[in-house]
C-alpha atoms as a PDB file:
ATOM      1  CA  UNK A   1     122.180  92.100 125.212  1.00  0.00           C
ATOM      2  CA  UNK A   2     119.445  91.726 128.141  1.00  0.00           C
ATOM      3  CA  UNK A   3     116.443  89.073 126.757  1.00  0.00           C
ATOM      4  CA  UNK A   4     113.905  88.597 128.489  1.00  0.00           C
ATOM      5  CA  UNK A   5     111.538  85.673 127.470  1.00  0.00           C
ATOM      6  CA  UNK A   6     108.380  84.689 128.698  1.00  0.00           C
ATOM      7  CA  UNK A   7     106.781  81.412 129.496  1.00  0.00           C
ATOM      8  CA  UNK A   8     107.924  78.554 126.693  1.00  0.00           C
ATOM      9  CA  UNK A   9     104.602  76.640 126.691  1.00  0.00           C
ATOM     10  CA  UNK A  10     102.361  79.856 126.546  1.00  0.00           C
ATOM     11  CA  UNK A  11     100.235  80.064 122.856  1.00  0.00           C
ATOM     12  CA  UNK A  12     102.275  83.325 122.044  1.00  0.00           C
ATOM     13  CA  UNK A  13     105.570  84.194 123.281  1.00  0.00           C
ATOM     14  CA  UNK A  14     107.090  87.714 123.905  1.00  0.00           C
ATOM     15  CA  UNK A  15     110.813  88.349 124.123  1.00  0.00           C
ATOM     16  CA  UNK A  16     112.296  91.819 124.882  1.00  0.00           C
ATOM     17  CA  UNK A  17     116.001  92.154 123.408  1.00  0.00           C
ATOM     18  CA  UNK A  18     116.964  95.506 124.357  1.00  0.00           C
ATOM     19  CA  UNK A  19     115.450  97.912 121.733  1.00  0.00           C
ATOM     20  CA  UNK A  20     113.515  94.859 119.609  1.00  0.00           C
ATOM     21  CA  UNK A  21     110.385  93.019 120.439  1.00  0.00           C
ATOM     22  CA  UNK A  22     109.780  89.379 119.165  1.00  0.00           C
ATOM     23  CA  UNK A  23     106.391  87.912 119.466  1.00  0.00           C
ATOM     24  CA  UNK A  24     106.800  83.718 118.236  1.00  0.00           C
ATOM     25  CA  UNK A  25     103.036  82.346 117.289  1.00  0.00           C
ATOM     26  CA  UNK A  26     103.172  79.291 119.153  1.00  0.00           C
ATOM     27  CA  UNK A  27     100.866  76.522 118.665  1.00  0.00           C
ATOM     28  CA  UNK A  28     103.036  74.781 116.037  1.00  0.00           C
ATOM     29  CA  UNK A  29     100.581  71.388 116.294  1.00  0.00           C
ATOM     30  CA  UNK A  30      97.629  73.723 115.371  1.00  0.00           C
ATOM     31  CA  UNK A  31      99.806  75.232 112.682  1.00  0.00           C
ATOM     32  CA  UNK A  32      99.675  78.470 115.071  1.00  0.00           C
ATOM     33  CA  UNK A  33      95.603  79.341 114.346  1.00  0.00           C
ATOM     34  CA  UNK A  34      94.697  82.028 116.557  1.00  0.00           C
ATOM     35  CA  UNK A  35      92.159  81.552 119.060  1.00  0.00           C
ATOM     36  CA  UNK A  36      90.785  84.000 121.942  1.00  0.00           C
ATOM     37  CA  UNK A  37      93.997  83.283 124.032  1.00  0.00           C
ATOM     38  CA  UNK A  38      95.738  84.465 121.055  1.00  0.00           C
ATOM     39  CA  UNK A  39      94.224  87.607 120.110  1.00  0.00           C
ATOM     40  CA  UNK A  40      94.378  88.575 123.979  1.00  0.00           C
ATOM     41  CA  UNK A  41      98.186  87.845 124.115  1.00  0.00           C
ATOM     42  CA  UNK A  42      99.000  89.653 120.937  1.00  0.00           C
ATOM     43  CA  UNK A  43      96.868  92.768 121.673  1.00  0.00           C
ATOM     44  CA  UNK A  44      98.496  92.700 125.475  1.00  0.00           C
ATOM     45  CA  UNK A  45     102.451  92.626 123.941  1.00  0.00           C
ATOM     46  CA  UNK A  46     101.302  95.075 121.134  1.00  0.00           C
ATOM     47  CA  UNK A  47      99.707  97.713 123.152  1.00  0.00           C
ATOM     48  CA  UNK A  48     102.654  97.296 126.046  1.00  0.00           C
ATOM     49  CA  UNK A  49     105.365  97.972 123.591  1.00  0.00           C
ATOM     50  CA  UNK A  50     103.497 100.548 122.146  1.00  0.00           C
ATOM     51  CA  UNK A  51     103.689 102.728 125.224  1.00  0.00           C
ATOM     52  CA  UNK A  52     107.270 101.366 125.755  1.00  0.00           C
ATOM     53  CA  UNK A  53     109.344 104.116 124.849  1.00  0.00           C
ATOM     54  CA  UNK A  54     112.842 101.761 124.619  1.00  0.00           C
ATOM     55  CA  UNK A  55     110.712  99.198 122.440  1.00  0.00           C
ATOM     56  CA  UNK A  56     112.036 100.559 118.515  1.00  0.00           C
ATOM     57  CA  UNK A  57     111.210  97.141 116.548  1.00  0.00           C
ATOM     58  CA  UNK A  58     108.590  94.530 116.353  1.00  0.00           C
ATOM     59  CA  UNK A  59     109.275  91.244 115.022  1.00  0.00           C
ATOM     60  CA  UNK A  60     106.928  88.307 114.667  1.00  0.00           C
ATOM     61  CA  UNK A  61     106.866  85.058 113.191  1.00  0.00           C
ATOM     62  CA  UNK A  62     105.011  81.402 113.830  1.00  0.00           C
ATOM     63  CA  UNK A  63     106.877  78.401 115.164  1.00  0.00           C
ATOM     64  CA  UNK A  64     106.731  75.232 113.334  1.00  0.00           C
ATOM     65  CA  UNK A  65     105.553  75.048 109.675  1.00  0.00           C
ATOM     66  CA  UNK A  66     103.108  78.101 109.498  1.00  0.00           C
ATOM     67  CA  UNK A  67     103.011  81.580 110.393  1.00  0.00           C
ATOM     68  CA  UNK A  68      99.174  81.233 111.191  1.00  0.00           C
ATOM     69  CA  UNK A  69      96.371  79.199 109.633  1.00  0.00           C
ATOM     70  CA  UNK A  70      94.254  82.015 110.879  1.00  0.00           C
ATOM     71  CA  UNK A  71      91.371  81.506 113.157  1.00  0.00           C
ATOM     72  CA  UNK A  72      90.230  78.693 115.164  1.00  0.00           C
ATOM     73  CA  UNK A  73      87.176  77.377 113.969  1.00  0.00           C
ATOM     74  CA  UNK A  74      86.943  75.069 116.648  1.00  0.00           C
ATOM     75  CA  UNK A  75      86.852  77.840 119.033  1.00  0.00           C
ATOM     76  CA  UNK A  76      83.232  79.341 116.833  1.00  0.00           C
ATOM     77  CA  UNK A  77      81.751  75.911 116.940  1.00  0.00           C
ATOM     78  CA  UNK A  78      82.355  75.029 120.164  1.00  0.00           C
ATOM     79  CA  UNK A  79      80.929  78.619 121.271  1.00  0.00           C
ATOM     80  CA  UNK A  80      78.141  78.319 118.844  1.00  0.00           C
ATOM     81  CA  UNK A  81      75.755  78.302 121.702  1.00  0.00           C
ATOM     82  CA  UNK A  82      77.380  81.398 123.305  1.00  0.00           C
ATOM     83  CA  UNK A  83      76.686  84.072 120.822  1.00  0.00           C
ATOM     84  CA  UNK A  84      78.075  86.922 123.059  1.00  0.00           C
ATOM     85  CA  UNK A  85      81.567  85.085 123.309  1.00  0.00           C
ATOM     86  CA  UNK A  86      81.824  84.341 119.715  1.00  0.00           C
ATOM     87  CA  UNK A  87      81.117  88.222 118.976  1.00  0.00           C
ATOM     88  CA  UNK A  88      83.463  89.404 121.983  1.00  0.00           C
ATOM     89  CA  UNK A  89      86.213  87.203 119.922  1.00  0.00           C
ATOM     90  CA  UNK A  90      85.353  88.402 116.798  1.00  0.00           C
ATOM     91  CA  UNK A  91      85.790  92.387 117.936  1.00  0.00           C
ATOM     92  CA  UNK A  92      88.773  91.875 119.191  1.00  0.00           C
ATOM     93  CA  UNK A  93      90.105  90.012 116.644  1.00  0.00           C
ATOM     94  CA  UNK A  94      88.781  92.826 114.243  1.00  0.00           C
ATOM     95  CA  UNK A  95      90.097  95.536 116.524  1.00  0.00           C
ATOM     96  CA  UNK A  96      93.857  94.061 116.832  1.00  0.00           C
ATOM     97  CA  UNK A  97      93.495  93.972 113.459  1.00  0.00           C
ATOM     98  CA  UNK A  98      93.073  97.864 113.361  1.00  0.00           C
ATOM     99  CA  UNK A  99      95.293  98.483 115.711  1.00  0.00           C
ATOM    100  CA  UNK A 100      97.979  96.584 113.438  1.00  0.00           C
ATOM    101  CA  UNK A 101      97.589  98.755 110.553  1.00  0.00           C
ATOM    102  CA  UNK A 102      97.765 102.326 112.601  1.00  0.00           C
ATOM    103  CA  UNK A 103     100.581 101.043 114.874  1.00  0.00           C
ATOM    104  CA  UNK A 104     103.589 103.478 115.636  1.00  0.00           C
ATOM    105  CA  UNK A 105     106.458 101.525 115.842  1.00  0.00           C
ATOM    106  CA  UNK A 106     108.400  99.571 112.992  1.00  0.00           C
ATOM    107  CA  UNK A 107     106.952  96.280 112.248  1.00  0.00           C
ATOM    108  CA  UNK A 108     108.614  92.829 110.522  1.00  0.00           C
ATOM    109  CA  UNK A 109     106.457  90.004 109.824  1.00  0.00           C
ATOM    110  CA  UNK A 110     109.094  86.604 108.958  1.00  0.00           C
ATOM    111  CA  UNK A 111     106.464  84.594 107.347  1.00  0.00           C
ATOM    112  CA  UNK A 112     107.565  80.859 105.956  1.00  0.00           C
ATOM    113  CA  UNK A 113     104.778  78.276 105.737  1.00  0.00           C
ATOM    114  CA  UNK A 114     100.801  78.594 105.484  1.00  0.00           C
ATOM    115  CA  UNK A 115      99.771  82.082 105.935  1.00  0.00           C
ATOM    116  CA  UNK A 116      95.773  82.012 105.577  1.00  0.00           C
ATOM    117  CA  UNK A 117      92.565  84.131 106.486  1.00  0.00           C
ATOM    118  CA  UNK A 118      93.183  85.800 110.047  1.00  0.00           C
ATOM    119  CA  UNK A 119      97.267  84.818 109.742  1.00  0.00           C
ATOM    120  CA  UNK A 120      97.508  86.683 106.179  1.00  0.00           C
ATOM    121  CA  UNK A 121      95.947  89.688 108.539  1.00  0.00           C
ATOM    122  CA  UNK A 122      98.362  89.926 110.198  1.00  0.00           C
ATOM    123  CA  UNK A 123     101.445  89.550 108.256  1.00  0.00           C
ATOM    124  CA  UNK A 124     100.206  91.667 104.981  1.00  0.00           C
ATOM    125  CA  UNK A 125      99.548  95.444 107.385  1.00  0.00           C
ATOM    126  CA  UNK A 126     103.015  95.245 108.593  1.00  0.00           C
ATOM    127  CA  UNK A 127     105.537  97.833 107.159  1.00  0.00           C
ATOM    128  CA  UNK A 128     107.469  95.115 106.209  1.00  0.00           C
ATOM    129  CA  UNK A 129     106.270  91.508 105.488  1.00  0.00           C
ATOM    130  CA  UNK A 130     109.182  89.026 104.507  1.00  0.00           C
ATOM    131  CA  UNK A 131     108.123  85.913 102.352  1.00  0.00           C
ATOM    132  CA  UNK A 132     109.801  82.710 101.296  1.00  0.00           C
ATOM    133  CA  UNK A 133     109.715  79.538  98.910  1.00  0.00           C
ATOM    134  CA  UNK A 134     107.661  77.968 101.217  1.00  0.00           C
ATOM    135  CA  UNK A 135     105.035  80.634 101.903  1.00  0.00           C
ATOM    136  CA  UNK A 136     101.276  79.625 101.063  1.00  0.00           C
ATOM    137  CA  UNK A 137      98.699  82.371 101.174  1.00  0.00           C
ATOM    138  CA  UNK A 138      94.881  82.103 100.809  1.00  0.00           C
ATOM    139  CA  UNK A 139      91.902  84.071 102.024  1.00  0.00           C
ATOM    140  CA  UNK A 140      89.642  81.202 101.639  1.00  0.00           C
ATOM    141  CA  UNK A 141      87.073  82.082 104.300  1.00  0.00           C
ATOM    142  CA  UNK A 142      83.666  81.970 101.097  1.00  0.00           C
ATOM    143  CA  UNK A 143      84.663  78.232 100.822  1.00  0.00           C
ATOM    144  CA  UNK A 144      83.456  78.274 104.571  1.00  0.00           C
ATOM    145  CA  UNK A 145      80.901  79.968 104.389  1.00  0.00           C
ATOM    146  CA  UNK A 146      82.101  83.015 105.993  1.00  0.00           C
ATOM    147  CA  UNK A 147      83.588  86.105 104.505  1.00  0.00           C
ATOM    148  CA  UNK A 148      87.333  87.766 103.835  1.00  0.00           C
ATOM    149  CA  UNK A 149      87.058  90.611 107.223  1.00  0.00           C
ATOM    150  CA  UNK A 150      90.096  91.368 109.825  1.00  0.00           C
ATOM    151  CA  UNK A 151      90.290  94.375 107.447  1.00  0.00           C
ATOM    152  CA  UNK A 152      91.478  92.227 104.044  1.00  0.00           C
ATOM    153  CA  UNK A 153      88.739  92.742 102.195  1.00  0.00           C
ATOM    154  CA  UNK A 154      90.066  96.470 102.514  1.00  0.00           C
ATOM    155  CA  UNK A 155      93.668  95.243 101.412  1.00  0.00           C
ATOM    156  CA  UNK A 156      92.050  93.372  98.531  1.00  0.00           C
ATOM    157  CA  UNK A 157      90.013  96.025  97.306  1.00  0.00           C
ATOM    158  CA  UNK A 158      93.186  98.195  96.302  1.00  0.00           C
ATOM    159  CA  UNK A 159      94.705  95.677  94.508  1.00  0.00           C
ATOM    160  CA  UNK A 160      95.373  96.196  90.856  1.00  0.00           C
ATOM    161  CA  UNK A 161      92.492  95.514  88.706  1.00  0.00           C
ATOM    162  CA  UNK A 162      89.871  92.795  89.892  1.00  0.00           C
ATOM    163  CA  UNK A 163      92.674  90.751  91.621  1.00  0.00           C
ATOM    164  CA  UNK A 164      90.968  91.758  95.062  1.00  0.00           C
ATOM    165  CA  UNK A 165      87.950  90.160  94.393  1.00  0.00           C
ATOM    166  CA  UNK A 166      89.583  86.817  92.402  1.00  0.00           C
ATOM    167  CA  UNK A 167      91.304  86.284  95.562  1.00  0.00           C
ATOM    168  CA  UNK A 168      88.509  86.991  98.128  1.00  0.00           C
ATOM    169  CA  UNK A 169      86.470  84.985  96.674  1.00  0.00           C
ATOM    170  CA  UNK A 170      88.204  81.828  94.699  1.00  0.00           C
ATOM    171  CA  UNK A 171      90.412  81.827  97.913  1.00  0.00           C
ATOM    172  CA  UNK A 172      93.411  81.026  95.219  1.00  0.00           C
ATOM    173  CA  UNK A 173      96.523  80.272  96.871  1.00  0.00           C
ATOM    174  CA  UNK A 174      99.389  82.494  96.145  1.00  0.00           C
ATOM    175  CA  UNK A 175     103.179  81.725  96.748  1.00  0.00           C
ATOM    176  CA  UNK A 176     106.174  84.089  97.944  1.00  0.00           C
ATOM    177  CA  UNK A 177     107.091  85.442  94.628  1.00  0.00           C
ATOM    178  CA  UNK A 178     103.552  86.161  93.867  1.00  0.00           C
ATOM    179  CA  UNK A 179     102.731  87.802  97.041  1.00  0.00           C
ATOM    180  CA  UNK A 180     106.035  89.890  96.270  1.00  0.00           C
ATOM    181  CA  UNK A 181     104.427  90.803  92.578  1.00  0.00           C
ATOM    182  CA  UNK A 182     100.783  91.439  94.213  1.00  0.00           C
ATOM    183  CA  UNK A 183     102.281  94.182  96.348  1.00  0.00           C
ATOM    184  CA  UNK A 184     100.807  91.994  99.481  1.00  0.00           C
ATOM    185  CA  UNK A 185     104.605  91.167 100.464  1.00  0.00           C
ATOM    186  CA  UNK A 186     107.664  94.000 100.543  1.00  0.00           C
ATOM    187  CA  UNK A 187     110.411  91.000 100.810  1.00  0.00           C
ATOM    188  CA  UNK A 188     111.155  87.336  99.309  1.00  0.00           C
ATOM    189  CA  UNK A 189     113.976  85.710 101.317  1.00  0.00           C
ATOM    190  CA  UNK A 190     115.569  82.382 100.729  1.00  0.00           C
ATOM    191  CA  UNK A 191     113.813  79.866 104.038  1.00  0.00           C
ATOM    192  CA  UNK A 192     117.650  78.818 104.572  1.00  0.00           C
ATOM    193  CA  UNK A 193     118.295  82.657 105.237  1.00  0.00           C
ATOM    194  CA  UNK A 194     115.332  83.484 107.011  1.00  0.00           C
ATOM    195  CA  UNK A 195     116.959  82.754 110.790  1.00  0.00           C
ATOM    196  CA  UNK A 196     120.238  84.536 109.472  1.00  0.00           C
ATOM    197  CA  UNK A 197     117.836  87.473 108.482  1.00  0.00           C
ATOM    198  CA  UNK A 198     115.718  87.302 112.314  1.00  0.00           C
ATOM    199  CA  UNK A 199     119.602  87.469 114.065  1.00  0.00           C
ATOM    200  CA  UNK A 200     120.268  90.223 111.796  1.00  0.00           C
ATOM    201  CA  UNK A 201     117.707  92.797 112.690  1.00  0.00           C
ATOM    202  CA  UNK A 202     118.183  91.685 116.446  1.00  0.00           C
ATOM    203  CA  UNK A 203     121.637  92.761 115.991  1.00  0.00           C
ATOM    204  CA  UNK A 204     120.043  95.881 114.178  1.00  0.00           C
ATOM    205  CA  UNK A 205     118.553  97.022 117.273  1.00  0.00           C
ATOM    206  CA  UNK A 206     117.053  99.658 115.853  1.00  0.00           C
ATOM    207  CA  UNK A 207     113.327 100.827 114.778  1.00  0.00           C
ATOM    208  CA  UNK A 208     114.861 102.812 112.109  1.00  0.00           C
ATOM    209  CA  UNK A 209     112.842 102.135 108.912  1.00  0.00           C
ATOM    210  CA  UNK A 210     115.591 102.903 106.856  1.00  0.00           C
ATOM    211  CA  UNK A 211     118.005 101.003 108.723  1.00  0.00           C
ATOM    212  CA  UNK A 212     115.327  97.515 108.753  1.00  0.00           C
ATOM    213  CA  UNK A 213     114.461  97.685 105.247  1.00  0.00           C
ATOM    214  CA  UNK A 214     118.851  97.642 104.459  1.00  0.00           C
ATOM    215  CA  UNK A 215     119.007  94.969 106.827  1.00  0.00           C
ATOM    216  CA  UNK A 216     116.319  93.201 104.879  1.00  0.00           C
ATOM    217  CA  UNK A 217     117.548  94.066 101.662  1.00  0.00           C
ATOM    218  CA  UNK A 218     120.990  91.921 102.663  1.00  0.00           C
ATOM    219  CA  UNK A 219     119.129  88.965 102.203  1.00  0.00           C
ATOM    220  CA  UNK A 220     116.549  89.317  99.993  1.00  0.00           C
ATOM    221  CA  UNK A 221     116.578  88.440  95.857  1.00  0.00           C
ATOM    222  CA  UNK A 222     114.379  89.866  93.294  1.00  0.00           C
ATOM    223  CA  UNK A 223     111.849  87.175  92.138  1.00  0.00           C
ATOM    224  CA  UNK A 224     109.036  87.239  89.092  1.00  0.00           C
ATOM    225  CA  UNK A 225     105.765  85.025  89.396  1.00  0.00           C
ATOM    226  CA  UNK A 226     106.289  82.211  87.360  1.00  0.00           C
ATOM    227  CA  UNK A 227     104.634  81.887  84.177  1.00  0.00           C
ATOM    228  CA  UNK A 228     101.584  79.899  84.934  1.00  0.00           C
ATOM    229  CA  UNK A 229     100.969  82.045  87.601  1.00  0.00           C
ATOM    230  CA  UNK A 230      97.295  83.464  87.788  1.00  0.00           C
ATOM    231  CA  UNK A 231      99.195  86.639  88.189  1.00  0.00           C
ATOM    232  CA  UNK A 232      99.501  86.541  84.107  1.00  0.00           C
ATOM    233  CA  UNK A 233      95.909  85.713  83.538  1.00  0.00           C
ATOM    234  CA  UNK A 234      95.039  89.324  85.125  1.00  0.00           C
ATOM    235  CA  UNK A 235      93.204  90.578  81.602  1.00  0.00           C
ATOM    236  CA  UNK A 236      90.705  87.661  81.833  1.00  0.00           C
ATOM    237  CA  UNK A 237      90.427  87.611  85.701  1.00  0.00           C
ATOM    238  CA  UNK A 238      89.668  91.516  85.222  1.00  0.00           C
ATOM    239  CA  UNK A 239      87.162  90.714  82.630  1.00  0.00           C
ATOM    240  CA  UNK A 240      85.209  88.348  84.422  1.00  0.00           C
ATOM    241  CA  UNK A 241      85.284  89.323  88.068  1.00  0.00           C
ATOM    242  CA  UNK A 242      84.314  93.041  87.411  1.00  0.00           C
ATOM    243  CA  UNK A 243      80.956  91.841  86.324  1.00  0.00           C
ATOM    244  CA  UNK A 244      78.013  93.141  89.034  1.00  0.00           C
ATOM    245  CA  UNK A 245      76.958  89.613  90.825  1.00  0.00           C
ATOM    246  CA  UNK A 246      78.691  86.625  91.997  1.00  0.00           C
ATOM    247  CA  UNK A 247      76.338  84.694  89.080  1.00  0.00           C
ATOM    248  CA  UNK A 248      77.189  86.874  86.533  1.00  0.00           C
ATOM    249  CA  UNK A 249      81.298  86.707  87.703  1.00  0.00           C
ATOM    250  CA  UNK A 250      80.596  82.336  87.549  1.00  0.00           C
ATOM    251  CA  UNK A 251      78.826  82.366  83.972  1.00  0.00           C
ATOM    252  CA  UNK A 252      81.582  84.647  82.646  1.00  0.00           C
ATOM    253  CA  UNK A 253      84.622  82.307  84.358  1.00  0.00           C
ATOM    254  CA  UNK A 254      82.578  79.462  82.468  1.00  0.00           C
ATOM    255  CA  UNK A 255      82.529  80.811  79.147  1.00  0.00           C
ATOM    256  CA  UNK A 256      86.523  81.468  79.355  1.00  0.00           C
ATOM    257  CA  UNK A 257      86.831  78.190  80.740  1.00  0.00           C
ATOM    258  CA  UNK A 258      85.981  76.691  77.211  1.00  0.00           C
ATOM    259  CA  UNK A 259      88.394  78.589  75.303  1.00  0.00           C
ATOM    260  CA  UNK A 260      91.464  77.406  74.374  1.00  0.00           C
ATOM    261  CA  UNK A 261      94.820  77.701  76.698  1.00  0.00           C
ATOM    262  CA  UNK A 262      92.416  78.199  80.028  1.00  0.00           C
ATOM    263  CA  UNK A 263      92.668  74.710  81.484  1.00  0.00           C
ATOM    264  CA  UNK A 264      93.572  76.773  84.686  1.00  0.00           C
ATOM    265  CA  UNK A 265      90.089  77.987  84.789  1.00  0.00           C
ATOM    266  CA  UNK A 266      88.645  74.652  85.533  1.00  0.00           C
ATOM    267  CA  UNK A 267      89.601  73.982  88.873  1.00  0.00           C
ATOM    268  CA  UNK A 268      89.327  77.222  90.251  1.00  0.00           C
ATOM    269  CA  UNK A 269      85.551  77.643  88.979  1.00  0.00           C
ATOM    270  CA  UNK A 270      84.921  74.005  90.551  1.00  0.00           C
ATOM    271  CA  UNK A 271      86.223  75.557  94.197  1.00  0.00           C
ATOM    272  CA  UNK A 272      84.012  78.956  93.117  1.00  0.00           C
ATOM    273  CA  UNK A 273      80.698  77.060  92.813  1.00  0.00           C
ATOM    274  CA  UNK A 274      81.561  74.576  95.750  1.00  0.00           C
ATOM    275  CA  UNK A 275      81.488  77.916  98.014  1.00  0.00           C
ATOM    276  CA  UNK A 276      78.791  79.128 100.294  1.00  0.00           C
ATOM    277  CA  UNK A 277      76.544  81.539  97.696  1.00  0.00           C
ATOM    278  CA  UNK A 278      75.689  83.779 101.044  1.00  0.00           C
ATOM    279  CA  UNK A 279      79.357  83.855 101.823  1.00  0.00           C
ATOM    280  CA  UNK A 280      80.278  84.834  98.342  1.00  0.00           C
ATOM    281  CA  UNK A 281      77.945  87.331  97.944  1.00  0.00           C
ATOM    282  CA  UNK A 282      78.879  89.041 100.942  1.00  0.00           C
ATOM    283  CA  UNK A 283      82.654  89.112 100.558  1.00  0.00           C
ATOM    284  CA  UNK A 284      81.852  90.446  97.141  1.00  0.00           C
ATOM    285  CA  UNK A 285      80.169  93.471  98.458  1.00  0.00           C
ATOM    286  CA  UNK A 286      82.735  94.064 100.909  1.00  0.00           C
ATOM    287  CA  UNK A 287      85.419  94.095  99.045  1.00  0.00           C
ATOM    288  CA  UNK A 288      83.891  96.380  96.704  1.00  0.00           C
ATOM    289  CA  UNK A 289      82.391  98.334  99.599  1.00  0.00           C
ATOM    290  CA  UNK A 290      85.613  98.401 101.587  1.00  0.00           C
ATOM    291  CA  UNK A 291      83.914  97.674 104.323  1.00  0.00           C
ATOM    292  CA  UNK A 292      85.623  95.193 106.389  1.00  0.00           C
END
């Protein structure tokens, strides 16, 4: 097979292996957060092999131990002064976002490690989105005082039940099986076959959907959440967060908290009311609002 690989120290990399695409996050010591380099390398190699007629499949992954932290913060408060920049970052960011979930060719997302805010928007759009053991996934942007956008809060809000807006705005971390269960993961792989998997689908060299979910399917098991997972708390989480306002959602979290069997409760509601009220509010709205 031809490869063709592009510069080693660049923030993403781009390989072309005859009819598959790999794009490697690559800022391992940052745990691969995306910054305005980023987005402009990713939206380059996306809309390239989108035109590419011999480009069939799309792979991406992170290097290191994450997929993507999501974005760099440092980047907004060191442009904090520059209003323009931050907002020329942010509309890209929200448009490769976009262009993610409408794009034409077959998509893999290997995710092992952190997978949070901006990096959970770009793994969960793909047609396929492969998990493992070691996957940790959070929209925690409230806790920041920002809100869940890059087009989750969209994602959340068809979710069963009031999951959507547990997640958006407790920022509750999830693991691989549970993303798998939540419908916001099509795959859970074993991390020790995860490179096995990646050689696999190069060898595949194929876009076929058909053909890349098989391959997947080699290698992946059937998992269940485990039973502490919030996953099986859904009939109280679906009590409490369908309630109108963010202080109506807190006093009925508190009033479970005291019941017996809910000693779960307490640590979320702590994060909850440790949140930015402004940020909470807002994600609330557009999650139920589907607006972002």
């Amino acid at each position: 097979m031809t490869q063709e690989v592009v510069n080693s120290d660049e923030v993403v990399l781009g390989e072309e292996i005859e009819h598959v695409r790999l794009i490697t996050l690559n800022r391992p010591r940052h745990l691969n957060v995306i910054s305005s380099k980023v987005v402009s390398l990713l939206a380059e190699y996306l809309e390239k092999w989108e035109k590419d007629d011999k480009a069939e499949l799309v792979i991406i992954k992170g290097s290191g131990r994450a997929f993507s932290a999501g974005g760099d913060l440092k980047m907004f408060y060191d442009g904090r002064n520059s209003k323009d920049s931050c907002l020329e970052v942010a509309y890209r960011m929200y448009w490769l976002g976009y262009h993610i979930h409408t794009y034409k060719k077959t998509q893999v997302a290997l995710v092992h490690g952190i997978s949070m805010g901006g990096g959970a928007s770009l793994m969960v759009p793909m047609k396929f989105s492969v998990v493992t053991e070691k996957t940790v996934f959070a929209t925690p942007e409230a806790s920041i005082g920002f809100h869940t956008d890059c087009g989750f809060s969209y994602i959340l809000s068809h979710l069963p039940g009031h999951l959507g807006e547990f997640f958006a705005l407790t920022g509750a971390r999830l693991n691989g099986k549970e993303l798998v269960a939540a419908g916001l993961a099509t795959h859970f792989v074993p991390l020790e076959k995860l490179s096995d998997l990646e050689k696999r689908l190069i060898s595949l060299n194929s876009g076929d959907e058909n053909a890349v979910k098989a391959a997947i399917e080699e290698f992946a098991v059937e998992v269940q959440p485990d039973e502490e997972s919030v996953l099986n708390k859904q009939s109280i989480i679906d009590e409490c967060f369908s309630k109108d306002t963010v202080a109506e959602i807190i006093k009925s979290f508190e009033v479970e908290a005291t019941k017996e069997g809910n000693g779960w409760i307490s640590p979320v509601l702590k994060g909850l009311k440790r949140s930015s009220p402004t940020g909470l509010r807002i994600t609330l709205r557009s999650v139920r609002f589907l607006t972002v």
